[in-house]
C-alpha atoms as a PDB file:
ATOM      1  CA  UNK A   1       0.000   0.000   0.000  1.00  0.00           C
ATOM      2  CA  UNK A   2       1.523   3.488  -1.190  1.00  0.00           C
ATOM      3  CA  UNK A   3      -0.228   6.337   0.429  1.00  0.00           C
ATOM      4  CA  UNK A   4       0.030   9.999   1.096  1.00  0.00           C
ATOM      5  CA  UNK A   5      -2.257  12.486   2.642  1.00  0.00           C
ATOM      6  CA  UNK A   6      -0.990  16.065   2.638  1.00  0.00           C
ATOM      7  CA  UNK A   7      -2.519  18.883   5.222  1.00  0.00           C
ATOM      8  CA  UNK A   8      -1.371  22.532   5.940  1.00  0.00           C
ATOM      9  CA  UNK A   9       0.885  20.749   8.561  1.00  0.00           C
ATOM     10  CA  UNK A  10       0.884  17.416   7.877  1.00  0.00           C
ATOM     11  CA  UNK A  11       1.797  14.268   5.502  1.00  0.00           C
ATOM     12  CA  UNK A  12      -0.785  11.334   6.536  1.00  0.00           C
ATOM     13  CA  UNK A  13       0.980   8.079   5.406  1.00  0.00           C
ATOM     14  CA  UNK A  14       0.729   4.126   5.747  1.00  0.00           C
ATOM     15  CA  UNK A  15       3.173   3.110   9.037  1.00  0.00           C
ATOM     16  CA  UNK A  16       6.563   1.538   8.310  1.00  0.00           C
ATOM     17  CA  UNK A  17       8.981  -0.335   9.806  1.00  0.00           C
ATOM     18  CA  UNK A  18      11.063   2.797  10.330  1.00  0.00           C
ATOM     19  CA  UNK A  19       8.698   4.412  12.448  1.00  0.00           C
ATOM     20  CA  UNK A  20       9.777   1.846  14.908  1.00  0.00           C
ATOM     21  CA  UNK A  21      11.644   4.596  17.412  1.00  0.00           C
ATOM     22  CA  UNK A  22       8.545   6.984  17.107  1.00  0.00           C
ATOM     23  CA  UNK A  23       5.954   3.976  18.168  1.00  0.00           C
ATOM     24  CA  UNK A  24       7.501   2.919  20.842  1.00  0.00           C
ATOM     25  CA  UNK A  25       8.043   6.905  22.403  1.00  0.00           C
ATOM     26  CA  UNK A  26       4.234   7.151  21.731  1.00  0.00           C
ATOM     27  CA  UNK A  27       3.074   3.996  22.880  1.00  0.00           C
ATOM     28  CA  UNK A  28       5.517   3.338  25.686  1.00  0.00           C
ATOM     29  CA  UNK A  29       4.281   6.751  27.305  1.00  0.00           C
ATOM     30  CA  UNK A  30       1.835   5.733  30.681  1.00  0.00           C
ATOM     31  CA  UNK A  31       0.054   9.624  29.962  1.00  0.00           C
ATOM     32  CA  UNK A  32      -0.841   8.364  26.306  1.00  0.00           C
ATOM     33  CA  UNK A  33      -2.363   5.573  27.853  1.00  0.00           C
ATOM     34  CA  UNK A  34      -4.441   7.451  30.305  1.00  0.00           C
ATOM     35  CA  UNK A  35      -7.868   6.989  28.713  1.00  0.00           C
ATOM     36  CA  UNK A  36      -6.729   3.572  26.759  1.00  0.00           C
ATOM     37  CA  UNK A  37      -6.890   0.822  29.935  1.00  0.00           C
ATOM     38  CA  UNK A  38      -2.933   2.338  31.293  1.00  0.00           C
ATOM     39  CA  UNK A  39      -1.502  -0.404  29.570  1.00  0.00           C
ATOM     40  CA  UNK A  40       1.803   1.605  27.533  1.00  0.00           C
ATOM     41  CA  UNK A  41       3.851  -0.988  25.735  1.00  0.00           C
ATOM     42  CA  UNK A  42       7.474  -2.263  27.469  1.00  0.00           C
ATOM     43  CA  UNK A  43       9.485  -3.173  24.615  1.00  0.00           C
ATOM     44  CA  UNK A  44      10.154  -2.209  21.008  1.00  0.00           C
ATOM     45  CA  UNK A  45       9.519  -5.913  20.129  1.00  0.00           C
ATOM     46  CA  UNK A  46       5.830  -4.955  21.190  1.00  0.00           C
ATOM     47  CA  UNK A  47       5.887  -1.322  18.866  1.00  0.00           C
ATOM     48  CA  UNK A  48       7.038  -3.447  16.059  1.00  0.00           C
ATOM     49  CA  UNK A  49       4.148  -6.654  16.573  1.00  0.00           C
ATOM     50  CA  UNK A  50       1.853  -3.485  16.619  1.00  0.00           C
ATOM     51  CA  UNK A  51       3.300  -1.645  13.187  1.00  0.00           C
ATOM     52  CA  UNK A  52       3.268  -5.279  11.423  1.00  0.00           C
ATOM     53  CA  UNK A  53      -0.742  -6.108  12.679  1.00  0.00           C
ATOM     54  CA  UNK A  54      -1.288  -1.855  10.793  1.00  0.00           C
ATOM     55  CA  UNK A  55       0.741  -3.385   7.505  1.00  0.00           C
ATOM     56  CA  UNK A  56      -1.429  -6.602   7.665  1.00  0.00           C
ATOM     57  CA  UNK A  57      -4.646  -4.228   8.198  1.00  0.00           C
ATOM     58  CA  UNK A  58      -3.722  -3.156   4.699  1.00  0.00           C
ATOM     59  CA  UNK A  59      -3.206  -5.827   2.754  1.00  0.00           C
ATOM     60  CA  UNK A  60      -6.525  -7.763   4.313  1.00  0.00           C
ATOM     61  CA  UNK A  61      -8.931  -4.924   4.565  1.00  0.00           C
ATOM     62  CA  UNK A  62      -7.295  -1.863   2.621  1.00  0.00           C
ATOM     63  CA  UNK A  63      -7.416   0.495   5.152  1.00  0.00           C
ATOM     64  CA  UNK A  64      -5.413   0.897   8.861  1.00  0.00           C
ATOM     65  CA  UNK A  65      -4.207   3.708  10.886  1.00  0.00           C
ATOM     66  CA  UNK A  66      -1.647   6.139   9.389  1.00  0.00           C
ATOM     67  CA  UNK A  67       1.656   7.544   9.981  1.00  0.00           C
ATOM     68  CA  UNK A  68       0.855  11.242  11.228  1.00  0.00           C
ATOM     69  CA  UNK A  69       4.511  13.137  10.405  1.00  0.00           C
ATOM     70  CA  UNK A  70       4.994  16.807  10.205  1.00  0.00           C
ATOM     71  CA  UNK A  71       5.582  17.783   7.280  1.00  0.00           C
ATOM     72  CA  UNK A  72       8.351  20.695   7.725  1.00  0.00           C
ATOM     73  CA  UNK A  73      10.394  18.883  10.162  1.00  0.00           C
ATOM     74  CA  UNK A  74       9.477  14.859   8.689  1.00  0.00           C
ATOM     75  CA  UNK A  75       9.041  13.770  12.545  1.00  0.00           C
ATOM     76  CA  UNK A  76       6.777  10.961  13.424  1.00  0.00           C
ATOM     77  CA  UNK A  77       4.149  12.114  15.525  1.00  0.00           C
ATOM     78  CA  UNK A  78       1.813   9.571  16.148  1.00  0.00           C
ATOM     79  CA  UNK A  79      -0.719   7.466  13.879  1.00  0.00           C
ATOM     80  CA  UNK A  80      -4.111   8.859  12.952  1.00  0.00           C
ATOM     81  CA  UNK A  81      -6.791   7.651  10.032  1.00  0.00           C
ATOM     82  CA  UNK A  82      -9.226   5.041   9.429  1.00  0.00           C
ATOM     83  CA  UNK A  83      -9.606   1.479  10.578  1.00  0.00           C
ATOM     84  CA  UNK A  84     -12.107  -1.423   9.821  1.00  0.00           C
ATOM     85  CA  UNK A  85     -12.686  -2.668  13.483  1.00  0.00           C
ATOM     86  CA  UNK A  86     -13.408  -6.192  13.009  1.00  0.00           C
ATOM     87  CA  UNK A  87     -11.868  -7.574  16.494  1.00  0.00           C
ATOM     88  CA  UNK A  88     -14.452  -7.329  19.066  1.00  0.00           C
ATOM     89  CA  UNK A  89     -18.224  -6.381  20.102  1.00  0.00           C
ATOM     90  CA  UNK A  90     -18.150  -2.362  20.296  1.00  0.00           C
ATOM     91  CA  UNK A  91     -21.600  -0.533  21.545  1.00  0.00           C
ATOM     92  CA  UNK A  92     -23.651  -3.455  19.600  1.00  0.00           C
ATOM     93  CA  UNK A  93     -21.102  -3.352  16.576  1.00  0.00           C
ATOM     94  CA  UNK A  94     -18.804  -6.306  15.200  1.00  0.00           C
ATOM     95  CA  UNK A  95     -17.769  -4.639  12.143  1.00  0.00           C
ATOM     96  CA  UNK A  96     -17.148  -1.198  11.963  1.00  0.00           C
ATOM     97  CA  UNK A  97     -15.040   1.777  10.378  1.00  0.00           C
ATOM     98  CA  UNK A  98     -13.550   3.885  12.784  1.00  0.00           C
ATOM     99  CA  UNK A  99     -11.618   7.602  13.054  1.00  0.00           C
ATOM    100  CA  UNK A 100      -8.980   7.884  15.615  1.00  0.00           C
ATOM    101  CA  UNK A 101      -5.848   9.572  16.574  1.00  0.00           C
ATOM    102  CA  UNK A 102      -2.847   8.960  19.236  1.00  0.00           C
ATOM    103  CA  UNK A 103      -0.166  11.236  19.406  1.00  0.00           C
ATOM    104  CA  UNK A 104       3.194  12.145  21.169  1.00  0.00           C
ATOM    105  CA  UNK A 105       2.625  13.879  23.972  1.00  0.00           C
ATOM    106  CA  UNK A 106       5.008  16.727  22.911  1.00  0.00           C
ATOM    107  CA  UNK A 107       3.077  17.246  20.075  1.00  0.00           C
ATOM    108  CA  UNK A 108      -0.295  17.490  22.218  1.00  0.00           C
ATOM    109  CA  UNK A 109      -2.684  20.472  22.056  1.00  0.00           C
ATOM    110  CA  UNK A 110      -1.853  22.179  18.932  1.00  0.00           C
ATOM    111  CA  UNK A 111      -4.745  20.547  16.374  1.00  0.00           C
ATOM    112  CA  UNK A 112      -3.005  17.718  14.824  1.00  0.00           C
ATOM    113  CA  UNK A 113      -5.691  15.590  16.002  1.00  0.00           C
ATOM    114  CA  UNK A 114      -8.557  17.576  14.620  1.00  0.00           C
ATOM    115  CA  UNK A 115      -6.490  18.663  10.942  1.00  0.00           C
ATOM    116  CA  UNK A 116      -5.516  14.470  10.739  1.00  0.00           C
ATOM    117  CA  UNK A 117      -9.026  13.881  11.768  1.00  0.00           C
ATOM    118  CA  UNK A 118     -11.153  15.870   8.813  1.00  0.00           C
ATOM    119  CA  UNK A 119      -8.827  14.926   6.304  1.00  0.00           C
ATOM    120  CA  UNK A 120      -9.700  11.376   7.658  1.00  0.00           C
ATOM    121  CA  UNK A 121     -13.311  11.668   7.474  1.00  0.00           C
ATOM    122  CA  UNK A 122     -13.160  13.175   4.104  1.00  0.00           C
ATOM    123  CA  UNK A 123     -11.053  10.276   2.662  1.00  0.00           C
ATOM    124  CA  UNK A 124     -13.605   7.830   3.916  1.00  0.00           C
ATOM    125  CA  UNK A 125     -16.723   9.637   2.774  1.00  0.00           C
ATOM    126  CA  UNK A 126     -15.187  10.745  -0.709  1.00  0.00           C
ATOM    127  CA  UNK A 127     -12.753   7.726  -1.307  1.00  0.00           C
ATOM    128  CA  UNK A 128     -14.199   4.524   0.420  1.00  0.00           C
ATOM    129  CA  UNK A 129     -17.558   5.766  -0.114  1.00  0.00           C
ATOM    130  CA  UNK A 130     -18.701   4.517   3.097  1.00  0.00           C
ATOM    131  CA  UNK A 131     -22.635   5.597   4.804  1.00  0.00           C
ATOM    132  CA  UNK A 132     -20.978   6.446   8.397  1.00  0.00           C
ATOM    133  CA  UNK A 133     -18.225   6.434  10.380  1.00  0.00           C
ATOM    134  CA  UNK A 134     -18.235   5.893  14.447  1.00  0.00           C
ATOM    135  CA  UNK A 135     -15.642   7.380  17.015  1.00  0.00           C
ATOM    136  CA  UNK A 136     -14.919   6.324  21.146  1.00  0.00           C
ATOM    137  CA  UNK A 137     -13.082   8.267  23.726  1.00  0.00           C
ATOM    138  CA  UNK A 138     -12.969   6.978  27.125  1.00  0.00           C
ATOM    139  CA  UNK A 139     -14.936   9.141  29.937  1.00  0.00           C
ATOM    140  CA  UNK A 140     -12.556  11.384  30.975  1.00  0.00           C
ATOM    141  CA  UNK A 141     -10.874  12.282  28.143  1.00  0.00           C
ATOM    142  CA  UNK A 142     -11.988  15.613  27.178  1.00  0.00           C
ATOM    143  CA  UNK A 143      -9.367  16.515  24.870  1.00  0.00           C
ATOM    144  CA  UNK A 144     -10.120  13.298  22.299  1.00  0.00           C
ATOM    145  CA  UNK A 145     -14.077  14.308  22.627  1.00  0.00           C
ATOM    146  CA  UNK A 146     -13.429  17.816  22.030  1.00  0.00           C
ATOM    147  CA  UNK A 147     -11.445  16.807  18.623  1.00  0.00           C
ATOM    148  CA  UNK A 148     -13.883  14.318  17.699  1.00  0.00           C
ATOM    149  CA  UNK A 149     -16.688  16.680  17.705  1.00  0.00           C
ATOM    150  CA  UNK A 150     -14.770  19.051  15.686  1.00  0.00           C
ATOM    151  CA  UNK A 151     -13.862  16.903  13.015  1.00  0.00           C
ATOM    152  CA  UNK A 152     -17.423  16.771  13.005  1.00  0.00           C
ATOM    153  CA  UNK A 153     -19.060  13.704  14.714  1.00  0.00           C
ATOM    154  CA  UNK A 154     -21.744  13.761  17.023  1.00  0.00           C
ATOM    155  CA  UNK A 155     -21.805  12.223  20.553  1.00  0.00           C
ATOM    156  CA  UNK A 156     -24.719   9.106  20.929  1.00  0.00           C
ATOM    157  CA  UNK A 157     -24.095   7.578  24.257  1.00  0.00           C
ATOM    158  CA  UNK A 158     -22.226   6.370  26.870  1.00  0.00           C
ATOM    159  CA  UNK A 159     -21.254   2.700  27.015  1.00  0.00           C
ATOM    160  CA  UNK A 160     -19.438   0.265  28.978  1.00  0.00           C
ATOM    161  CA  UNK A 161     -17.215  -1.789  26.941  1.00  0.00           C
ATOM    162  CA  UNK A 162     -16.146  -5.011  28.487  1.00  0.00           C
ATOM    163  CA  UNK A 163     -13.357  -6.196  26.114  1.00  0.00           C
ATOM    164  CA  UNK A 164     -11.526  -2.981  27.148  1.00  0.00           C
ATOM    165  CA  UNK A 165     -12.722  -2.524  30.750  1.00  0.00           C
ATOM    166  CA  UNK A 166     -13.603   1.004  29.796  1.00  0.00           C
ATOM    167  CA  UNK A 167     -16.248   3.453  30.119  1.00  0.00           C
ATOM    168  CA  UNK A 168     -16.504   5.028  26.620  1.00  0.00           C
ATOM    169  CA  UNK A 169     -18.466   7.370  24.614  1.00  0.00           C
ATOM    170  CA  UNK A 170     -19.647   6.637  21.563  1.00  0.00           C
ATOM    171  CA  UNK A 171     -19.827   9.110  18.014  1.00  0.00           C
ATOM    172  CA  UNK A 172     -21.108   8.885  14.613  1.00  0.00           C
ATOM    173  CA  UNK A 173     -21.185  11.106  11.515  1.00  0.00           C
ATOM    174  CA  UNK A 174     -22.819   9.720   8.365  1.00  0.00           C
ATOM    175  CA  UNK A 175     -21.989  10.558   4.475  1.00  0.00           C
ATOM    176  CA  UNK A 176     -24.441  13.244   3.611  1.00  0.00           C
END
């Protein structure tokens, strides 16, 4: 899979092997994990098992997360983009396409989320052609429901998922 995404700020690409270092910072980070069950990752070994089940997203269901890099400076800063959620029961759904975002924490609070996020949406809508798209944040994370809303979903509920041992929120936004 080739792919490139350009924003204002931003290059939206599929993950590589070389963004090995930049997983691992984001990932390995206990604050990134916050709202995601606290459970950062210990080991590169684990970084690279998560890049290589992204690359195998793509060749089995054409779509998975993307690299999110800044485009003047070419730094990884997280992952952002589309995925077909095919895993687990989510709020009622098996099979699902998803928007989200996780990103560096030095790179936090600037828009990256909400820029990756719409450019996201738009590729799904006007590329994949698909009739919705859902979202989750867990409770407490304001920041994540904040972008979600501006990228232009709308909150539906509150749920208690049991695979994750969360309490999430649930968002939608359909193809108009």
């Amino acid at each position: 899979m080739t792919f490139n995404i350009e924003t204002e700020r931003l290059i939206l690409r599929e993950l590589r092997m070389s963004d090995l270092d930049g997983m691992f910072e984001l990932d390995s980070d206990p604050e990134v994990h916050k709202y995601l069950g606290n459970k950062p990752v210990k080991t590169k070994e684990e970084s690279q098992k998560i890049i290589e089940g992204v690359i195998n997203q793509y060749a089995e269901r054409g779509i998975g997360r993307w690299a999110l890099i800044n485009k003047e400076t070419q730094e990884f800063m997280g992952w952002s983009g589309l995925r077909l959620n095919t895993e687990y029961n989510m709020n009622g759904f098996t099979e699902y396409y998803d928007v989200g975002y996780r990103i560096i924490k030095r790179f936090w609070g600037k828009g990256y989320a909400t820029e990756s996020g719409k450019k996201a949406v738009d590729y799904a809508f006007k590329v994949l052609k698909l009739p919705e798209l859902y979202g989750t944040t867990e409770m407490g994370n304001q920041a994540s429901h904040n972008a979600l809303l501006k990228i232009g979903l709308k909150y539906v509920e509150d749920f208690y998922c049991e695979e994750e041992k969360l309490n999430l929120r649930w968002y939608k936004i359909e193809n108009k």
